[in-house]
ModelCIF file with pLDDT and N, C-alpha, C, O atoms, coordinates in Angstrom:
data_MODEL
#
_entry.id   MODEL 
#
_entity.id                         1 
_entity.type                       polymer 
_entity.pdbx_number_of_molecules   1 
#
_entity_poly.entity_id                      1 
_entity_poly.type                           'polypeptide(L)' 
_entity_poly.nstd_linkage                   no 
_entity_poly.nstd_monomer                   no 
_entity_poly.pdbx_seq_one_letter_code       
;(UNK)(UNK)(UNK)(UNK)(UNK)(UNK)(UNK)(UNK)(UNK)(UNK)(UNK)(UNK)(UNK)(UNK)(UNK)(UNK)
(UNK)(UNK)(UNK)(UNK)(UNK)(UNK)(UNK)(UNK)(UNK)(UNK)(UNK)(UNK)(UNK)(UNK)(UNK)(UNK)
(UNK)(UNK)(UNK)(UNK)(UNK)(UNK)(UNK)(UNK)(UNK)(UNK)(UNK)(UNK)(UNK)(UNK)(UNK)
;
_entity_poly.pdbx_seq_one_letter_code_can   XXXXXXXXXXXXXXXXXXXXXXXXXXXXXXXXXXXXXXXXXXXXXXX 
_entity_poly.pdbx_strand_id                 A 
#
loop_
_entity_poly_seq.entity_id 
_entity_poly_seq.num 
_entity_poly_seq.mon_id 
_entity_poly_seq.hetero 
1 1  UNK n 
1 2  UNK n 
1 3  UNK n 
1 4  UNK n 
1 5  UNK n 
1 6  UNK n 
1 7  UNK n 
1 8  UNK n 
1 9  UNK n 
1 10 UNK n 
1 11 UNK n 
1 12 UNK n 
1 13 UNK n 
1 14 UNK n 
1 15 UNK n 
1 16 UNK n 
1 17 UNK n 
1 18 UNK n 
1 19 UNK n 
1 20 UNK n 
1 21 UNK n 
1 22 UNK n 
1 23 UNK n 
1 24 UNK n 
1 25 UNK n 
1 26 UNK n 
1 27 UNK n 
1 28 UNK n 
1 29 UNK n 
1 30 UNK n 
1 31 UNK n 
1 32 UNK n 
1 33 UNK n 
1 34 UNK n 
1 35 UNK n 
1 36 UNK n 
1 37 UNK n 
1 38 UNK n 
1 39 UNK n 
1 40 UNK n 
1 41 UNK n 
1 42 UNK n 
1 43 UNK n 
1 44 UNK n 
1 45 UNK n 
1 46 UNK n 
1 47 UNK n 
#
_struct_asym.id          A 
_struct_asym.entity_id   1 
#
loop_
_ma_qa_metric.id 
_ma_qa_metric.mode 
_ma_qa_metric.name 
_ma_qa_metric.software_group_id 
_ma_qa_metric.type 
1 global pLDDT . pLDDT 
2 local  pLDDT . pLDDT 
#
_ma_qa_metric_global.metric_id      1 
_ma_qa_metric_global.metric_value   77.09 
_ma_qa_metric_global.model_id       1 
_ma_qa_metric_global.ordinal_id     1 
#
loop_
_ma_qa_metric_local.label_asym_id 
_ma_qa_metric_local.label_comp_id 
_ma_qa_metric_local.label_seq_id 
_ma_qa_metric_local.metric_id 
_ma_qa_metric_local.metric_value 
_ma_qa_metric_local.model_id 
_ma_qa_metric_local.ordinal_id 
A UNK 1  2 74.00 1 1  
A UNK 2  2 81.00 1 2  
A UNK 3  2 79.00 1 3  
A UNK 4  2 66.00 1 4  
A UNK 5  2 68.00 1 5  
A UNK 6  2 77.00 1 6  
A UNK 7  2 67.00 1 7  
A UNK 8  2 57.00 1 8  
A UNK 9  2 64.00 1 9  
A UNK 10 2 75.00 1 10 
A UNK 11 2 72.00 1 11 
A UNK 12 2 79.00 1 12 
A UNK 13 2 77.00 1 13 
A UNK 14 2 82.00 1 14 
A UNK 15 2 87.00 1 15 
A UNK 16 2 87.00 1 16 
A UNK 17 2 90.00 1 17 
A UNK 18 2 91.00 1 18 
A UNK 19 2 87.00 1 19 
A UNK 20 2 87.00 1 20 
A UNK 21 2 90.00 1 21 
A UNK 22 2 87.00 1 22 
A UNK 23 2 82.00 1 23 
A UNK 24 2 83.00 1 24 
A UNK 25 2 84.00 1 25 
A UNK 26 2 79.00 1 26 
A UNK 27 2 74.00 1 27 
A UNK 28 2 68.00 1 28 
A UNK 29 2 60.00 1 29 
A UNK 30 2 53.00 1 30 
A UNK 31 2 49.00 1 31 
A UNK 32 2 59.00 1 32 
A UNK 33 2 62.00 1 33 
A UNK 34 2 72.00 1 34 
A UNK 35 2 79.00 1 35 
A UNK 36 2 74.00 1 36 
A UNK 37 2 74.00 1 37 
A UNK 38 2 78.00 1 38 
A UNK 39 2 84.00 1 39 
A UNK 40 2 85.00 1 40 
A UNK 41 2 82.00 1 41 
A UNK 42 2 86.00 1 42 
A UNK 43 2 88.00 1 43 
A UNK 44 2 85.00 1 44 
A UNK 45 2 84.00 1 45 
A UNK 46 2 88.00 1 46 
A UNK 47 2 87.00 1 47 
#
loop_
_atom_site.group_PDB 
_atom_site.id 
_atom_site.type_symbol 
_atom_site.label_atom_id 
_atom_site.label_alt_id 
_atom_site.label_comp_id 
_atom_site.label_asym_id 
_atom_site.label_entity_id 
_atom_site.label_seq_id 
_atom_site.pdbx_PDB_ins_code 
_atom_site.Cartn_x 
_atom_site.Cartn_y 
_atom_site.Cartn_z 
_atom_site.occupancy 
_atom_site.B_iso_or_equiv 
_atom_site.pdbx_formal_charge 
_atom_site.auth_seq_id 
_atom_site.auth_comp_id 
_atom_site.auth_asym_id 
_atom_site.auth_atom_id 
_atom_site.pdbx_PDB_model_num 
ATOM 1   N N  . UNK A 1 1  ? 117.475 112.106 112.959 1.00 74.00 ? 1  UNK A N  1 
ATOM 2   C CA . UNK A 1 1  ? 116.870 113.424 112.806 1.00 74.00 ? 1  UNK A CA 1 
ATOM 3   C C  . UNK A 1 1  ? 116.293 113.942 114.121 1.00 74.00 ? 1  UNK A C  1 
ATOM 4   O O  . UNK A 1 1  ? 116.620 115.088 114.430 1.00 74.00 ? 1  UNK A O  1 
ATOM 5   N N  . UNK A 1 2  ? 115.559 113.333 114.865 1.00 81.00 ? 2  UNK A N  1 
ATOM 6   C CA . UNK A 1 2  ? 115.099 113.550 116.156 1.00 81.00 ? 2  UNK A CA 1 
ATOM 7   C C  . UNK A 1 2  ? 116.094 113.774 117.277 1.00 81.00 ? 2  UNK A C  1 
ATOM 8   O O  . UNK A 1 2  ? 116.020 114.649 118.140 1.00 81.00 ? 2  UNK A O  1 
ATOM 9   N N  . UNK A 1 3  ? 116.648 113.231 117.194 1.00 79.00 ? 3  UNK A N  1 
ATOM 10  C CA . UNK A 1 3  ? 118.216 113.344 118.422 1.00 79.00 ? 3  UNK A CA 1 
ATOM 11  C C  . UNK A 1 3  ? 118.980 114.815 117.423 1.00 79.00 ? 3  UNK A C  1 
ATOM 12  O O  . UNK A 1 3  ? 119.126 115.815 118.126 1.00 79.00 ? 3  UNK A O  1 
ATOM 13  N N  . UNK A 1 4  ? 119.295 114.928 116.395 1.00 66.00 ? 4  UNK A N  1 
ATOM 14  C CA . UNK A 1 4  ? 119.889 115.655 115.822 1.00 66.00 ? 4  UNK A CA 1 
ATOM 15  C C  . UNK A 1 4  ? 118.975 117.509 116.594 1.00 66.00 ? 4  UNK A C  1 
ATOM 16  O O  . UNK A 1 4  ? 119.652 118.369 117.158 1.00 66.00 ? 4  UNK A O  1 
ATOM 17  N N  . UNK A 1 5  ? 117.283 117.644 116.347 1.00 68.00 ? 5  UNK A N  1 
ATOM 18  C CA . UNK A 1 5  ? 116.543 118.310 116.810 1.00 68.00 ? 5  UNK A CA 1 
ATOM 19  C C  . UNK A 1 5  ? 116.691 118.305 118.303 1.00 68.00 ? 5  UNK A C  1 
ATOM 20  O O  . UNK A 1 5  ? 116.496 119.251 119.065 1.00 68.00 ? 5  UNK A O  1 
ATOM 21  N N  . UNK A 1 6  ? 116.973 117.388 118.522 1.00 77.00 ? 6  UNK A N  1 
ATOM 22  C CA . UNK A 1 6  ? 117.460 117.464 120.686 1.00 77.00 ? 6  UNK A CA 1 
ATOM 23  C C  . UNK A 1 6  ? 118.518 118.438 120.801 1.00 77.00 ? 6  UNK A C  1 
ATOM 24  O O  . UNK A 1 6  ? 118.560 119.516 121.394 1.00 77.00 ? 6  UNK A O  1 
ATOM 25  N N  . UNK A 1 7  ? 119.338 117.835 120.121 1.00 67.00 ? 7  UNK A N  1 
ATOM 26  C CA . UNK A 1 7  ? 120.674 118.484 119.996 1.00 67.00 ? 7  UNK A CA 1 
ATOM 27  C C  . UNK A 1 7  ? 120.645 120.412 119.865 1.00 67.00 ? 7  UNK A C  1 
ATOM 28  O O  . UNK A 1 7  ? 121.209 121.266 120.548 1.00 67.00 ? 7  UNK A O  1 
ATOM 29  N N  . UNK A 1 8  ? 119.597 120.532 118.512 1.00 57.00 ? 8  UNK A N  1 
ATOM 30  C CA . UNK A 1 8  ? 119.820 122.061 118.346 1.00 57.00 ? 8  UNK A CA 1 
ATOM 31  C C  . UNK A 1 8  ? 118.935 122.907 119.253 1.00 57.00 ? 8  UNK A C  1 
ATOM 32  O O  . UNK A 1 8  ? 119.069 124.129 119.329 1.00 57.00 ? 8  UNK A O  1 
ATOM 33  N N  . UNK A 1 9  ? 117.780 122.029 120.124 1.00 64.00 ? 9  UNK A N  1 
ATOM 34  C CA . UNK A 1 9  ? 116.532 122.385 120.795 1.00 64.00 ? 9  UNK A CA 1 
ATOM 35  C C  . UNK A 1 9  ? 117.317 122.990 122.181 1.00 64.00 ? 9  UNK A C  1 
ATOM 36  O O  . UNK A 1 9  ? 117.131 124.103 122.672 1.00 64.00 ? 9  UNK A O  1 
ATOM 37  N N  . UNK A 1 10 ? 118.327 121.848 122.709 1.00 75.00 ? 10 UNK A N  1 
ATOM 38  C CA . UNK A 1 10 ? 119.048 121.708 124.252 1.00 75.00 ? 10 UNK A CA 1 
ATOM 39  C C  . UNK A 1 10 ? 120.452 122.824 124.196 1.00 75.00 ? 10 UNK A C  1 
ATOM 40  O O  . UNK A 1 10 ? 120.859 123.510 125.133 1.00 75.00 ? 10 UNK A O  1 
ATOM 41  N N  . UNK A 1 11 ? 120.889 122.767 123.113 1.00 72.00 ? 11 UNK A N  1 
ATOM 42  C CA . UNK A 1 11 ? 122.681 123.211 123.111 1.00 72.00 ? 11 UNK A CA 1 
ATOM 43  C C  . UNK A 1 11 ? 122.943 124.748 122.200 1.00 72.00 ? 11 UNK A C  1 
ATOM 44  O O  . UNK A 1 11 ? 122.788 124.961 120.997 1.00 72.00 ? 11 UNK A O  1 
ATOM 45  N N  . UNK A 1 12 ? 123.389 125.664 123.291 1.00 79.00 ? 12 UNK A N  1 
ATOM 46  C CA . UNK A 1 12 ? 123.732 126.848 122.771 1.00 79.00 ? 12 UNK A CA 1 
ATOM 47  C C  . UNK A 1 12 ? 123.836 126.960 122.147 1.00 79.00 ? 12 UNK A C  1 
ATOM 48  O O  . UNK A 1 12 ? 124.285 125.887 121.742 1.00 79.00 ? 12 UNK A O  1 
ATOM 49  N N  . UNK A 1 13 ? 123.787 127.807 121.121 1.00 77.00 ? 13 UNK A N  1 
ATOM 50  C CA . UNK A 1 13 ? 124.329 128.169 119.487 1.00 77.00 ? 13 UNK A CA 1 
ATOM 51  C C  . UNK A 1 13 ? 125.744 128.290 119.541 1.00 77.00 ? 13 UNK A C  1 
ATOM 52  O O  . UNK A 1 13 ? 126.478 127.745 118.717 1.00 77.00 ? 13 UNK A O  1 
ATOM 53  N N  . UNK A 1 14 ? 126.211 129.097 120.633 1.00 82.00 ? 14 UNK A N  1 
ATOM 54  C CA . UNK A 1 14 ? 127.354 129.607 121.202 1.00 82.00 ? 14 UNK A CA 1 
ATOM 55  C C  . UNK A 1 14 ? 128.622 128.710 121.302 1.00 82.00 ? 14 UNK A C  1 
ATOM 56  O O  . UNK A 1 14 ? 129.809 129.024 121.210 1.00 82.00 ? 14 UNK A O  1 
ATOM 57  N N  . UNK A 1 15 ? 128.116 127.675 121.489 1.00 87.00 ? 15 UNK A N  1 
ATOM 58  C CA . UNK A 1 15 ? 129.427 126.402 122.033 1.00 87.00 ? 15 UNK A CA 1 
ATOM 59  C C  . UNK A 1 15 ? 128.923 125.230 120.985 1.00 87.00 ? 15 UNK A C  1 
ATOM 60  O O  . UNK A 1 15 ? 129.412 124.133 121.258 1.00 87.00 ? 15 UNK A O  1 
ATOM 61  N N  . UNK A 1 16 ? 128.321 125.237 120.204 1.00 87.00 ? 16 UNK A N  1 
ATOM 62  C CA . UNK A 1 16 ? 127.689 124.113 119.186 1.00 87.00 ? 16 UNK A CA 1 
ATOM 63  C C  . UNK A 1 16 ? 129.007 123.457 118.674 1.00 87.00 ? 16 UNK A C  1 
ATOM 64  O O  . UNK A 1 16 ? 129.378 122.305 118.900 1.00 87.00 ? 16 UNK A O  1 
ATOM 65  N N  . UNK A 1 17 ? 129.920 124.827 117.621 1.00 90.00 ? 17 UNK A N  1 
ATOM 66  C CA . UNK A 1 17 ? 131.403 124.192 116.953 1.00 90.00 ? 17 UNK A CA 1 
ATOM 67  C C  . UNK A 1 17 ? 132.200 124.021 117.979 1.00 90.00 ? 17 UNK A C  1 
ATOM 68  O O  . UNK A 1 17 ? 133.234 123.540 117.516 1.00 90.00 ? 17 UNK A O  1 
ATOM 69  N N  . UNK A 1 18 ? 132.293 124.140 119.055 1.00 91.00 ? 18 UNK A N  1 
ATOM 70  C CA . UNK A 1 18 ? 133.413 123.640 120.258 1.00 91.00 ? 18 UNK A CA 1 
ATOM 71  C C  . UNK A 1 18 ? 133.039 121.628 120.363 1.00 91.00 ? 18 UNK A C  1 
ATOM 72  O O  . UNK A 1 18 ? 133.843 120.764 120.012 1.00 91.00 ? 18 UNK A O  1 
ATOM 73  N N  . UNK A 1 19 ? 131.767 121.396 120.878 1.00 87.00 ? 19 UNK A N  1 
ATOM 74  C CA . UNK A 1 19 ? 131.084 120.557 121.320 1.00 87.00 ? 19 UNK A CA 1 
ATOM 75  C C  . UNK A 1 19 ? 131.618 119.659 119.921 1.00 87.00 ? 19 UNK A C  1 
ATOM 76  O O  . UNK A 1 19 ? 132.052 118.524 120.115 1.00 87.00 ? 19 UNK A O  1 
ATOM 77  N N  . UNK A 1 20 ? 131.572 120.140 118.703 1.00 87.00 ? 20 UNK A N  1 
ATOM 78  C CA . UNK A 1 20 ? 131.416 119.283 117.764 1.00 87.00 ? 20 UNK A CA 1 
ATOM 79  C C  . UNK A 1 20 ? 132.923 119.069 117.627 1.00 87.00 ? 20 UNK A C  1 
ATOM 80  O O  . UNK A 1 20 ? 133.286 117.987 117.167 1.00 87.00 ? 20 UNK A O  1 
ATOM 81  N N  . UNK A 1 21 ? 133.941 120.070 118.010 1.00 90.00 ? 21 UNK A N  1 
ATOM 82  C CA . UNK A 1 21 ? 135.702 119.646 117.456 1.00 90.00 ? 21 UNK A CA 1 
ATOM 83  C C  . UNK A 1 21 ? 135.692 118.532 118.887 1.00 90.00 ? 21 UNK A C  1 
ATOM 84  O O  . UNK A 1 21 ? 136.228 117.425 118.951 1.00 90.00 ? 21 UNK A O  1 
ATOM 85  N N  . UNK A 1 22 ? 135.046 119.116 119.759 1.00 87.00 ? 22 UNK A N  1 
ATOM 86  C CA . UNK A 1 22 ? 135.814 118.230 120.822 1.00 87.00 ? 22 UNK A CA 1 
ATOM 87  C C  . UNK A 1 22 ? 134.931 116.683 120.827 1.00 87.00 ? 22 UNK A C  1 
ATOM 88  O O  . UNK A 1 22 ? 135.413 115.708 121.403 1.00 87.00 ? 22 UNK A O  1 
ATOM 89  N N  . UNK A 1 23 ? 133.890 116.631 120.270 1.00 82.00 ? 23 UNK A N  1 
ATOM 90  C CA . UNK A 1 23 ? 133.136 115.365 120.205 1.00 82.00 ? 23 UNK A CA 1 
ATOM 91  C C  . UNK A 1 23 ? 134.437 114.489 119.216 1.00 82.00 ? 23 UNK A C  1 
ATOM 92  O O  . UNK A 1 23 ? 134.938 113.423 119.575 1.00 82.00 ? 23 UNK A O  1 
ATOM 93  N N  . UNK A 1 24 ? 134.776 115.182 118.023 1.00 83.00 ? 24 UNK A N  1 
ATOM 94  C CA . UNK A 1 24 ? 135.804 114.619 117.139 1.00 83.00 ? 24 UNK A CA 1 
ATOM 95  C C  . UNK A 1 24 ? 137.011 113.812 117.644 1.00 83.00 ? 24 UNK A C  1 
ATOM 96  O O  . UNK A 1 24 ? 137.465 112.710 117.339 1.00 83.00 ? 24 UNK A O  1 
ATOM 97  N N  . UNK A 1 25 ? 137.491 115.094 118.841 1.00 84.00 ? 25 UNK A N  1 
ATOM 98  C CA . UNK A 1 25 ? 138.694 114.191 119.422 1.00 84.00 ? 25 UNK A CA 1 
ATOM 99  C C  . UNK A 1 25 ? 138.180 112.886 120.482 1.00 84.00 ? 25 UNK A C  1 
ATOM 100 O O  . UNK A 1 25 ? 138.605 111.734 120.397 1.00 84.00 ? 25 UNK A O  1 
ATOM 101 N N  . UNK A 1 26 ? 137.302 113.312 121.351 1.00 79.00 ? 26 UNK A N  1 
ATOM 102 C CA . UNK A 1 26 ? 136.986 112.220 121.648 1.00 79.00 ? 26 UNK A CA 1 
ATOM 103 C C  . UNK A 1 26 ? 136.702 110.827 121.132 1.00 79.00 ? 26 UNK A C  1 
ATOM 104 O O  . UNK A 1 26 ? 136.711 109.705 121.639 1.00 79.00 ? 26 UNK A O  1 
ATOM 105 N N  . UNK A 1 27 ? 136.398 111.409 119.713 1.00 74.00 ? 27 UNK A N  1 
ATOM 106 C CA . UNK A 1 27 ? 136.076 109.594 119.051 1.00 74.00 ? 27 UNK A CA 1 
ATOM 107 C C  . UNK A 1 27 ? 137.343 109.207 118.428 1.00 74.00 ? 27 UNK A C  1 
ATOM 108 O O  . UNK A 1 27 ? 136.955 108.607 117.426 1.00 74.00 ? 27 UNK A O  1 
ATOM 109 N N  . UNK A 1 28 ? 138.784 109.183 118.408 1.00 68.00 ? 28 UNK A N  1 
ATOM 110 C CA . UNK A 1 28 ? 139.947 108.927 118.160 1.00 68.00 ? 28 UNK A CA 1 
ATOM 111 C C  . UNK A 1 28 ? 139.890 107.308 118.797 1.00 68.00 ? 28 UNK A C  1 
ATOM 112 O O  . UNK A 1 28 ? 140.298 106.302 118.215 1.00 68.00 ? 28 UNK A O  1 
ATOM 113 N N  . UNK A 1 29 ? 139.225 107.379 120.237 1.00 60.00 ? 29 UNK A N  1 
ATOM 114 C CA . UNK A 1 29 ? 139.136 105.646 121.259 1.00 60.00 ? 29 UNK A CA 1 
ATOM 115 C C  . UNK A 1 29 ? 138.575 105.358 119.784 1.00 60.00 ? 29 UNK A C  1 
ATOM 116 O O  . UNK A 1 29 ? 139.443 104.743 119.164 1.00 60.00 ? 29 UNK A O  1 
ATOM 117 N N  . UNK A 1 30 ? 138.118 105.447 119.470 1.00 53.00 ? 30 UNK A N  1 
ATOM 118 C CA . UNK A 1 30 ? 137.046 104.297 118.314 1.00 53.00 ? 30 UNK A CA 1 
ATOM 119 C C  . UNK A 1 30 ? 137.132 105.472 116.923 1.00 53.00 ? 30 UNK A C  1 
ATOM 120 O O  . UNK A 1 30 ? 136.423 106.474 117.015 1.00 53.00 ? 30 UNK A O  1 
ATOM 121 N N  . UNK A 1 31 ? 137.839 105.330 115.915 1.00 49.00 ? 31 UNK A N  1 
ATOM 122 C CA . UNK A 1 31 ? 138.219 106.551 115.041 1.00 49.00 ? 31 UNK A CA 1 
ATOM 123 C C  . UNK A 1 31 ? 137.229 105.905 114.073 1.00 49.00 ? 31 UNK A C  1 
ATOM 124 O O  . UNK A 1 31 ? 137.755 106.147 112.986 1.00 49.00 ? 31 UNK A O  1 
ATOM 125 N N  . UNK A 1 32 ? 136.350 105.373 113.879 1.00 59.00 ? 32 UNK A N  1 
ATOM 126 C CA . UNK A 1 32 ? 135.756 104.738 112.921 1.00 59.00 ? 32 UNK A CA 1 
ATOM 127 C C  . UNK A 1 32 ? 134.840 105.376 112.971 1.00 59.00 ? 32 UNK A C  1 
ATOM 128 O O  . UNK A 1 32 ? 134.367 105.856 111.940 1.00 59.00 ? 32 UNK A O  1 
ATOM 129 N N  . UNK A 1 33 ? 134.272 105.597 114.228 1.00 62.00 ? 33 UNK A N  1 
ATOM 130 C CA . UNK A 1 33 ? 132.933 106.058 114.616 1.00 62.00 ? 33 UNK A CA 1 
ATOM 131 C C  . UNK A 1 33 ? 132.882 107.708 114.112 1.00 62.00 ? 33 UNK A C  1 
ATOM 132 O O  . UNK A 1 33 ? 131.905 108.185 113.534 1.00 62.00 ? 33 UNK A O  1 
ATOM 133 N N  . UNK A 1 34 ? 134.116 108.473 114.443 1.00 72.00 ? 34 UNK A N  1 
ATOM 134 C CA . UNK A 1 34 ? 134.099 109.991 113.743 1.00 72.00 ? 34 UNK A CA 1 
ATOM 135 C C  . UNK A 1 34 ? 133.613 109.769 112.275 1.00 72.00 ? 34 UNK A C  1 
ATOM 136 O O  . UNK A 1 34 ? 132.566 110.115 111.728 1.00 72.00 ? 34 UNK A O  1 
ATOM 137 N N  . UNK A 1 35 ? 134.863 108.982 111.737 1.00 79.00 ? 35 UNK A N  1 
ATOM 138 C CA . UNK A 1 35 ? 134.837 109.590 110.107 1.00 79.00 ? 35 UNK A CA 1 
ATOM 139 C C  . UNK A 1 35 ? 133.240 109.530 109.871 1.00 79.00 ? 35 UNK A C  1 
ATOM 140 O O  . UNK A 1 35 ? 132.457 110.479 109.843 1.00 79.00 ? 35 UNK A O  1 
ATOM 141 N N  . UNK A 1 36 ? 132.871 107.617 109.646 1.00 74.00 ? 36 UNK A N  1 
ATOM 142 C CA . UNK A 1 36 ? 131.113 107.569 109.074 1.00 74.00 ? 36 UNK A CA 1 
ATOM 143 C C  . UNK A 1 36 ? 130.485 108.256 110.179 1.00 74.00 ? 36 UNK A C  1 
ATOM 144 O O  . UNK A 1 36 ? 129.763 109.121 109.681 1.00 74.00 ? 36 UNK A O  1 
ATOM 145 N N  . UNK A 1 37 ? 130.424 108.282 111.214 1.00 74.00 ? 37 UNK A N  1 
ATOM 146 C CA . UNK A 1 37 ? 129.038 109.316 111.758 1.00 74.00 ? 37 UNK A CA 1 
ATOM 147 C C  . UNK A 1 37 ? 129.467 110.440 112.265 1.00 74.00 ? 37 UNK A C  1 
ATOM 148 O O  . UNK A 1 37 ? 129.347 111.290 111.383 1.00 74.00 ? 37 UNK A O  1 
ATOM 149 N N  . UNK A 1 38 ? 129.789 110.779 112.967 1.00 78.00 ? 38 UNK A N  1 
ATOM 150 C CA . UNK A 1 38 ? 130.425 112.084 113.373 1.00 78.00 ? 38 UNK A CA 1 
ATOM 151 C C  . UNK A 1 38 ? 130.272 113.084 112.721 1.00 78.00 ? 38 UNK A C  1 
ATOM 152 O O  . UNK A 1 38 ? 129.639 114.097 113.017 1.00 78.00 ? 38 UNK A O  1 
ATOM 153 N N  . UNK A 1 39 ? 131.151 112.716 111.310 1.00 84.00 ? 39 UNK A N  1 
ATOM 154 C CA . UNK A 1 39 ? 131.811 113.992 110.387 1.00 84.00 ? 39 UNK A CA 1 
ATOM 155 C C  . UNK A 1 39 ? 130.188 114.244 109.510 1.00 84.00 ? 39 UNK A C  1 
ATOM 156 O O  . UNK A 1 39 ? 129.971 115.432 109.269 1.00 84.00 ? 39 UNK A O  1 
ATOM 157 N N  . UNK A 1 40 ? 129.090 113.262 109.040 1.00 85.00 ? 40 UNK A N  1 
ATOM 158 C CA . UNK A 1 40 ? 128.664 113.728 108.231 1.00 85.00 ? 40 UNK A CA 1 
ATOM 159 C C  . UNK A 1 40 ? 127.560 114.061 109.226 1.00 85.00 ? 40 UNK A C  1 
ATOM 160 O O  . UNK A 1 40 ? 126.727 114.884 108.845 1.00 85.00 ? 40 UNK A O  1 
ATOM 161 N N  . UNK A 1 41 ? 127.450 113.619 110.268 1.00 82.00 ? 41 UNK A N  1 
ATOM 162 C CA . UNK A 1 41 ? 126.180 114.021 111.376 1.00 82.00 ? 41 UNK A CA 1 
ATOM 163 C C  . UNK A 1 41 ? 126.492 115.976 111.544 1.00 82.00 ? 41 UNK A C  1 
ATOM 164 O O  . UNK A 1 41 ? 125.670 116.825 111.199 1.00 82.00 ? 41 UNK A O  1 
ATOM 165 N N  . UNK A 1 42 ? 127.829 116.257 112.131 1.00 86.00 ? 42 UNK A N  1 
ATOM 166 C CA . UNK A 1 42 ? 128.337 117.773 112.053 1.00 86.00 ? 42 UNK A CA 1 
ATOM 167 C C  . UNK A 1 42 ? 127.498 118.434 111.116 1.00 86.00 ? 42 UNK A C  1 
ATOM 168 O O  . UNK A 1 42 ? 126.520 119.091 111.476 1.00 86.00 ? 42 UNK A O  1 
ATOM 169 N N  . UNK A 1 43 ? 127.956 118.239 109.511 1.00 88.00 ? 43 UNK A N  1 
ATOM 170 C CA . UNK A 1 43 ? 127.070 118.929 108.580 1.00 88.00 ? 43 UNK A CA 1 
ATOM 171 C C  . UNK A 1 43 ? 125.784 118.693 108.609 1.00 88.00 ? 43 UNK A C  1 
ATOM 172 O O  . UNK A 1 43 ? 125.139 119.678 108.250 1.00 88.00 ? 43 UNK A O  1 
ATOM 173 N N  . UNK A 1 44 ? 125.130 117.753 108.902 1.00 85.00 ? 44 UNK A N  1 
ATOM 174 C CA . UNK A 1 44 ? 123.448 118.584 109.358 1.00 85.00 ? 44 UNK A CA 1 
ATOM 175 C C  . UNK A 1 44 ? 123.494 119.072 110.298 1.00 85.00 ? 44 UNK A C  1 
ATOM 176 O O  . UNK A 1 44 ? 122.767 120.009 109.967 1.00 85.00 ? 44 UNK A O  1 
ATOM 177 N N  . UNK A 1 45 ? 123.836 119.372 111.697 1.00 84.00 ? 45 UNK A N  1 
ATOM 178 C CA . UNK A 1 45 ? 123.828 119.792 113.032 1.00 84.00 ? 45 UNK A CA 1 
ATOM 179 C C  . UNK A 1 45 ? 124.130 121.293 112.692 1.00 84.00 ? 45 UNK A C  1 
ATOM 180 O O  . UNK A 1 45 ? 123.339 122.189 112.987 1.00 84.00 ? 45 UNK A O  1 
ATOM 181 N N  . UNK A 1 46 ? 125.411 121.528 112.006 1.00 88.00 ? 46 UNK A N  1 
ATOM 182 C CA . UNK A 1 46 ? 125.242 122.909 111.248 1.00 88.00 ? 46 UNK A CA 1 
ATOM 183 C C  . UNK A 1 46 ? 124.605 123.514 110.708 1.00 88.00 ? 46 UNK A C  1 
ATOM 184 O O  . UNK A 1 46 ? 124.539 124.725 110.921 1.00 88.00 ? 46 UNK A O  1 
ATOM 185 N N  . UNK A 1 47 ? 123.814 122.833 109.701 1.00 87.00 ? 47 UNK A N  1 
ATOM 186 C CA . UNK A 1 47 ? 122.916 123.139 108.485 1.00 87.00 ? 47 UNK A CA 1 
ATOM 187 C C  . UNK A 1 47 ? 121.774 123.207 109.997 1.00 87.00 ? 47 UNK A C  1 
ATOM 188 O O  . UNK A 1 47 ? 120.577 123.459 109.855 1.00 87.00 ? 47 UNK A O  1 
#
């Protein structure tokens, strides 16, 4: 939750869904790491 608040405190509103497709492809090296954290971390980072 605190890193999540870094996140919306530090990073444009503007480039937020870019940051988050391209965080996605980047975790393909380790695809495990998208699905469980990644994908459901996105929907609060949105919210």
């Amino acid at each position: 939750g605190t890193l999540i608040r870094i996140l919306v405190l530090k990073s444009p509103k503007s480039i937020i869904t870019f940051v988050v497709v391209f965080a996605g492809v980047l975790s393909n090296t380790a695809s495990e790491v998208g699905y469980v954290l990644l994908v459901p971390l996105s929907a609060i980072i949105f919210l």
